[in-house]
Each structure stands twice: as C-alpha cells, then as structure tokens.
Protein backbone atom coordinates (compact mmCIF):
# COMPACT_ATOMS: atom_id res chain seq x y z
CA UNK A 1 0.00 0.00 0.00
CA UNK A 2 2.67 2.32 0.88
CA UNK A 3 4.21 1.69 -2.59
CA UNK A 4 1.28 2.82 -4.31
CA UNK A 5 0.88 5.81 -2.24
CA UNK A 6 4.90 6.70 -2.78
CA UNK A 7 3.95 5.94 -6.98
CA UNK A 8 0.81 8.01 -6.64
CA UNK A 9 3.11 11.29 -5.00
CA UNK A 10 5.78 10.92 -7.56
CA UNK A 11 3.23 11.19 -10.29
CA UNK A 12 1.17 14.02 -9.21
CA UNK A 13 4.97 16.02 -8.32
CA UNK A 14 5.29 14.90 -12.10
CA UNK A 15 2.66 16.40 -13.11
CA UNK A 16 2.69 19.62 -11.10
CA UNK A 17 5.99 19.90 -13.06
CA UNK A 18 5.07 19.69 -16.42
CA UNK A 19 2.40 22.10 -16.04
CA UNK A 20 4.99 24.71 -14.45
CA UNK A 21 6.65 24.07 -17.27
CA UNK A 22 4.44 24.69 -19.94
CA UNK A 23 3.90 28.01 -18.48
CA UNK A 24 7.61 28.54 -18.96
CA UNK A 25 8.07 27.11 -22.39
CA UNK A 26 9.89 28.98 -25.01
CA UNK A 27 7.74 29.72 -27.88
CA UNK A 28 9.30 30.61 -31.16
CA UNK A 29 6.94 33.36 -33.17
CA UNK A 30 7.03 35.61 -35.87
CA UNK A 31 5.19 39.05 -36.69
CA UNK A 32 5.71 40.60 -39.66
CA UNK A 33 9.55 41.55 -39.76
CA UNK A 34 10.89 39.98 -36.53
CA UNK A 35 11.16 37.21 -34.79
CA UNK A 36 11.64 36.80 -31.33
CA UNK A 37 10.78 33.73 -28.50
CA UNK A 38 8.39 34.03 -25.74
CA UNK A 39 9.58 32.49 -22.45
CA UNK A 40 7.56 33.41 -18.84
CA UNK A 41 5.18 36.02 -20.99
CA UNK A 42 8.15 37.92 -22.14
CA UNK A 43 9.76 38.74 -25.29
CA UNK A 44 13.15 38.20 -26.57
CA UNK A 45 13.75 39.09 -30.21
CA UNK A 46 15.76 36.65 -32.00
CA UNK A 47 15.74 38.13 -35.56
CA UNK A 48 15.05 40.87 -38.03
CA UNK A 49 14.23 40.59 -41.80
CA UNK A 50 13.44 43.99 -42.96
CA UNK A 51 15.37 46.90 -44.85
CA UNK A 52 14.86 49.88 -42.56
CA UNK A 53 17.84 52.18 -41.99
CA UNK A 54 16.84 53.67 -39.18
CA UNK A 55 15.13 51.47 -36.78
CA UNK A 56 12.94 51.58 -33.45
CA UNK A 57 12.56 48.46 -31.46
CA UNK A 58 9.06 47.44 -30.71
CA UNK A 59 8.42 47.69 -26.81
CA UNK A 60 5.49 44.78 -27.67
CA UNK A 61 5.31 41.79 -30.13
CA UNK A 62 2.09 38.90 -30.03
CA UNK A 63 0.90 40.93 -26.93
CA UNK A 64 4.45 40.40 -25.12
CA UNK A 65 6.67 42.95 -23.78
CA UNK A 66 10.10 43.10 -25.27
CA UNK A 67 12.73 42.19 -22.45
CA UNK A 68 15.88 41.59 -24.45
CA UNK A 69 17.83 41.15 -27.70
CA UNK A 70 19.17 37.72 -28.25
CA UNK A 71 22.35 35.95 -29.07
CA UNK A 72 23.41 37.63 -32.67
CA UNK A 73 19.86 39.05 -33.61
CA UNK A 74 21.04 41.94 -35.39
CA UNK A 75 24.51 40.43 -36.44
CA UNK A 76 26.41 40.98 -39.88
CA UNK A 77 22.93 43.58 -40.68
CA UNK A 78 24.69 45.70 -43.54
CA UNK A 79 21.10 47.77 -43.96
CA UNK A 80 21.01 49.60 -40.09
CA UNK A 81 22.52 52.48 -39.81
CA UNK A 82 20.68 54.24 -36.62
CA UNK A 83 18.62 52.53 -33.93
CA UNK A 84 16.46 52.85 -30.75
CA UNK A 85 15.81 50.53 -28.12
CA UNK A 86 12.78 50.59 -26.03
CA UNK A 87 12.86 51.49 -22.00
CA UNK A 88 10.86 47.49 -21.87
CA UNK A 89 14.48 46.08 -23.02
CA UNK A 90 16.72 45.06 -19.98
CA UNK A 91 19.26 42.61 -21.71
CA UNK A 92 21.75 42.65 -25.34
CA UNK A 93 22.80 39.12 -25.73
CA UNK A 94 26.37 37.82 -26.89
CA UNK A 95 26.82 39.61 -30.66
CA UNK A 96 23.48 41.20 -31.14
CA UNK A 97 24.92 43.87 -33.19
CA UNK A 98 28.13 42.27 -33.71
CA UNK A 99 29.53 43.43 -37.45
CA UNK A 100 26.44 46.03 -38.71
CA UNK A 101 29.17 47.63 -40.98
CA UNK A 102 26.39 50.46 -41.54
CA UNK A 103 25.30 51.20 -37.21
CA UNK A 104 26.15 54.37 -36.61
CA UNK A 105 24.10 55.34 -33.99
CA UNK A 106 22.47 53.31 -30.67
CA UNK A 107 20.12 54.64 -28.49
CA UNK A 108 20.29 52.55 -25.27
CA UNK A 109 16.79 51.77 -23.12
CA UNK A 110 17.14 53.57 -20.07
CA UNK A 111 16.57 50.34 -17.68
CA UNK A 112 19.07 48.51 -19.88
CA UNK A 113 21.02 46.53 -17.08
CA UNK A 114 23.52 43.79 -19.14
CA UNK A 115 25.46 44.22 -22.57
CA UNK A 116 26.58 40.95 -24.18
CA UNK A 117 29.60 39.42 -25.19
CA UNK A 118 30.46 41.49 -28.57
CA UNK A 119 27.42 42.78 -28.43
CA UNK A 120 28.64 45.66 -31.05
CA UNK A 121 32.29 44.25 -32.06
CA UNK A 122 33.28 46.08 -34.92
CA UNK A 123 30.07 47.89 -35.95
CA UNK A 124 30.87 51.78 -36.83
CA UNK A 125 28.81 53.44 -33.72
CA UNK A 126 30.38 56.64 -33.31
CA UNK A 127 29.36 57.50 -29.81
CA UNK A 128 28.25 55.30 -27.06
CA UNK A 129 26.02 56.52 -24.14
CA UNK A 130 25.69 54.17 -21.22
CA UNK A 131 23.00 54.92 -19.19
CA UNK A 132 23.62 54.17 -15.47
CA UNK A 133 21.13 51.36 -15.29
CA UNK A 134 23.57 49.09 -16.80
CA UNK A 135 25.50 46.63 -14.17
CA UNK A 136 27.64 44.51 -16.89
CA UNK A 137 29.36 45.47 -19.74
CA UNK A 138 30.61 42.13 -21.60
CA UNK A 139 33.93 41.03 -22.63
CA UNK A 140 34.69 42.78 -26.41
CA UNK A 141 31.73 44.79 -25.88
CA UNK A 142 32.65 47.71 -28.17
CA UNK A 143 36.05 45.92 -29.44
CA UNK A 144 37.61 47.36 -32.75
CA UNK A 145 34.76 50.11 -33.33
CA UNK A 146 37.14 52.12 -35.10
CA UNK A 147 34.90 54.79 -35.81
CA UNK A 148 33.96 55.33 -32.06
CA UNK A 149 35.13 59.01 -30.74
CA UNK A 150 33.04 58.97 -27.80
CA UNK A 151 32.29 57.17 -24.76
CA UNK A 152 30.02 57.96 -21.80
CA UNK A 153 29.77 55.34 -19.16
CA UNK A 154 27.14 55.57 -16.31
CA UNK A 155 27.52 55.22 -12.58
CA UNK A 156 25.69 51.94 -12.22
CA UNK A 157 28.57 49.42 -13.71
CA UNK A 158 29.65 46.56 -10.86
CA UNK A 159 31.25 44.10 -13.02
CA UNK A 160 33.24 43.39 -16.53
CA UNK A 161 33.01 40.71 -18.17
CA UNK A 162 35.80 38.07 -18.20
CA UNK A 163 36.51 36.06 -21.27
CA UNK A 164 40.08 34.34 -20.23
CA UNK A 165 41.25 37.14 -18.26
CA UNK A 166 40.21 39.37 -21.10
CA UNK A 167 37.38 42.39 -20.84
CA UNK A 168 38.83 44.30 -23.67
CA UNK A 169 35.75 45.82 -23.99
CA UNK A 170 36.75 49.00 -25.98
CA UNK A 171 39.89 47.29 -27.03
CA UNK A 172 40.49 48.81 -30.46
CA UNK A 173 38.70 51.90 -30.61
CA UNK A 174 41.31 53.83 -32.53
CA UNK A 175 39.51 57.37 -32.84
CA UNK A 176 38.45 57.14 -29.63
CA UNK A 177 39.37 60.68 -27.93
CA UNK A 178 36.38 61.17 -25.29
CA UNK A 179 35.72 59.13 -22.00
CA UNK A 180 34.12 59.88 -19.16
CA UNK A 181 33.42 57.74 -16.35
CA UNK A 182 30.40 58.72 -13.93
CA UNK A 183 31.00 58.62 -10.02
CA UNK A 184 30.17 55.21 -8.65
CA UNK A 185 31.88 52.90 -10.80
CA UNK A 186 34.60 51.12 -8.97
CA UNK A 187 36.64 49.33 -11.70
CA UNK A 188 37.69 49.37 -14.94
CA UNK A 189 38.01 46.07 -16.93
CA UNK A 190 41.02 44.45 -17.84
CA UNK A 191 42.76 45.44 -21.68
CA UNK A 192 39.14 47.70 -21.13
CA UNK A 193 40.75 50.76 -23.30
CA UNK A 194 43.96 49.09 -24.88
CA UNK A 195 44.97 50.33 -28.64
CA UNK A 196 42.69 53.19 -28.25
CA UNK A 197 46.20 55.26 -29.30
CA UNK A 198 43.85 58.79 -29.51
CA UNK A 199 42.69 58.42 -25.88
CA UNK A 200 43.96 61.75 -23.99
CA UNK A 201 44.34 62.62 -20.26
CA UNK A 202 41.41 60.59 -18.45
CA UNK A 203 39.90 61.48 -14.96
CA UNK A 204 38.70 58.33 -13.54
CA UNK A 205 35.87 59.16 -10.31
CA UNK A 206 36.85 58.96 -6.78
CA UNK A 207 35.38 56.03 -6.24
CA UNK A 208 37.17 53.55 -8.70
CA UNK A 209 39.48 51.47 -6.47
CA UNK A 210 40.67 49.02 -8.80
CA UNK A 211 41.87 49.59 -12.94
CA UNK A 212 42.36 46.08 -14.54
CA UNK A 213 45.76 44.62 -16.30
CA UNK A 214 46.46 46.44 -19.29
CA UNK A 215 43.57 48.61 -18.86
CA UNK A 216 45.13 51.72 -21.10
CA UNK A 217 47.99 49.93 -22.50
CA UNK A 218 49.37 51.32 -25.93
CA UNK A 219 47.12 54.37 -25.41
CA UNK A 220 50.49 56.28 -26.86
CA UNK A 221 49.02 59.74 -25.38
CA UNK A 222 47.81 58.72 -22.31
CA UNK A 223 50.69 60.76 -20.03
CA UNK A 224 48.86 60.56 -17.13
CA UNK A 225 45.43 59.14 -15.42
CA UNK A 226 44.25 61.03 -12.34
CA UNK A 227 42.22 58.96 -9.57
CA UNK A 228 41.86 58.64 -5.92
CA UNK A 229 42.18 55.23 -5.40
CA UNK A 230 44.43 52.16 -5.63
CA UNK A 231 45.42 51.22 -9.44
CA UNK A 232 47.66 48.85 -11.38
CA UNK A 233 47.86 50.14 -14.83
C-alpha cells in the first residue's frame, strides 16, 4: 500500500511539473519583420528581416513585452545604420549587433542593465552613451569600433566581463578621444581601453578602487590618469 501511495506522490509532483513548465516554455513566433521567443510572458527578439535604416525596437510583439535582444539578432545587418531601443528592453545578448558595418548610432533603453559578449564588435557606432542602469558590460563589448570618438559610461557598472582574463571591452577603438566615467563605478576592466592610441588625459571618479591589467595599455598619449584610489595600470 505504501508503494502505491509513494507511486501516486511521484506522479502528481510529475505532473505539477510539467504544467509549471508549460507556463515557462519557449515559444518561437514571428510578426511581420521579426522574430523573437516568448519564455515566462516575455519577449526576446531573435531576428530581423526587414530593410529599414533607421530602426525603433518594438516595446510589444504577439501581446508580449520586449525584455531583451538575443544571441546575434542583429549580427552581420549591412542595412542599419541608426537605432532605438525601447525602456521594456533590460538585456543585449552575446553579438546582437556584432559586425552592422552600416550602425552608426544606438540609443540605449534607459533600464538597460547587461550588454553581451560582442554585443557591437566592430560595428561603426560613433558615440556610445551608457545609461547608469547598466550593471555589466561584456567582454569585447565595443572591441575594434574604429569609428567610435566617444564614450560615456554611467555610474551603475559593478562588473566586466571576463573572457580568459580578457574584458577588452573598448579594445580597439582607434579614434576614440572622449571618456568619461560617472562617479560610482569602482573598476575598470582588464585590456578595457587598450589600442585606443587617440585616448587623452582621463579622470577616472573617486570612487574607482581598482583599474584592470592592461587597462590603457598602448594608449600612446595617455601621459597621465588622475584617480583617488588604488590602481595597477
């Protein structure tokens, strides 16, 4: 009897289960140009088939609110050349914009909290405003945007990402003159700025404590970097 009862309880946990997950399941859909998943009555957009230049996100698709951009949704686009994310999107995924040889512009949701793994490696943005909802700024992030001059970073950053030892998240950016860092932030990634050989005299905030290997290295006019707290350059 007390078999039965023990079969009985694993098949009702069983099915308590499934049904939880069915609730969760990702759903792939379409509508007209995009396509995008639906996972706990959220959005992510996995794709993009139209021609527009300049292009606003949608903050809705089947009903569902747009949450995030997924793994390489936007990558190798030749067609983009500006666009706007909605304040609904919280997440870029690993090489969303990775190669869009024609991005020059991004506008960045303001309750954007995590940019991917070459999320814009080697697109041609020419300025980047981070707004200071964002927490994590992946590993090659911004790497070898060579037509990036400008780069604003807010005050909410905690962590860089870590690919081998490697952030290098602006790694590259050879026309890169303007940086500014925003009170608040408390470290700078490792090989975070290296090669950007245009980058002059940067004031890091009071409150950065800790500047990664090779942060700045081979940033040829970089004389001197003026903070008030512990660094290893």
């Amino acid at each position: 009897m007390q078999h039965i009862i023990k079969n009985y309880l694993i098949l009702c946990a069983a099915v308590l289960l499934l049904a939880v997950g069915m609730a969760l399941i990702v759903c792939a859909e379409e509508e007209g140009d995009w396509s995008y998943d639906v996972y706990d009555s959220k959005a992510t957009i996995t794709s993009y088939h139209g021609t527009e230049k300049a292009l606003v996100l949608p903050e809705a698709l089947g009903g569902y609110k747009v949450t995030s951009i997924g793994k390489s949704a936007f990558e190798g686009n030749i067609t983009l050349e500006t666009v706007t994310l909605p304040d609904t999107i919280s997440s870029i995924g690993d090489r969303a914009f990775q190669d869009c040889s024609a991005l020059t512009e991004i506008v960045l949701s303001g309750n954007l909290e995590s940019i991917g793994t070459s999320a814009f490696h080697a697109s041609k943005l020419k300025s980047v405003v981070i707004p200071d909802s964002v927490t994590y700024i992946g590993s090659y992030a911004f790497e070898n945007c060579t037509g990036l001059r400008s780069v604003s970073i807010g005050c909410g950053v905690l962590e860089w990402g870590n690919d081998w030892g490697t952030n290098a998240a602006f790694r590259g950016c050879t026309l890169l003159t303007s940086l500014e860092i925003a009170e608040g932030v408390q470290s700078i990634g490792t090989y975070a700025f290296q090669g950007c050989t245009l980058l002059l005299d940067t004031e890091l905030p009071s409150t950065v404590v800790e500047v990664g290997e090779g942060a700045f290295k081979d940033c040829e006019l970089l004389d001197t970097i003026i903070t008030y707290g512990s660094i290893a350059i």
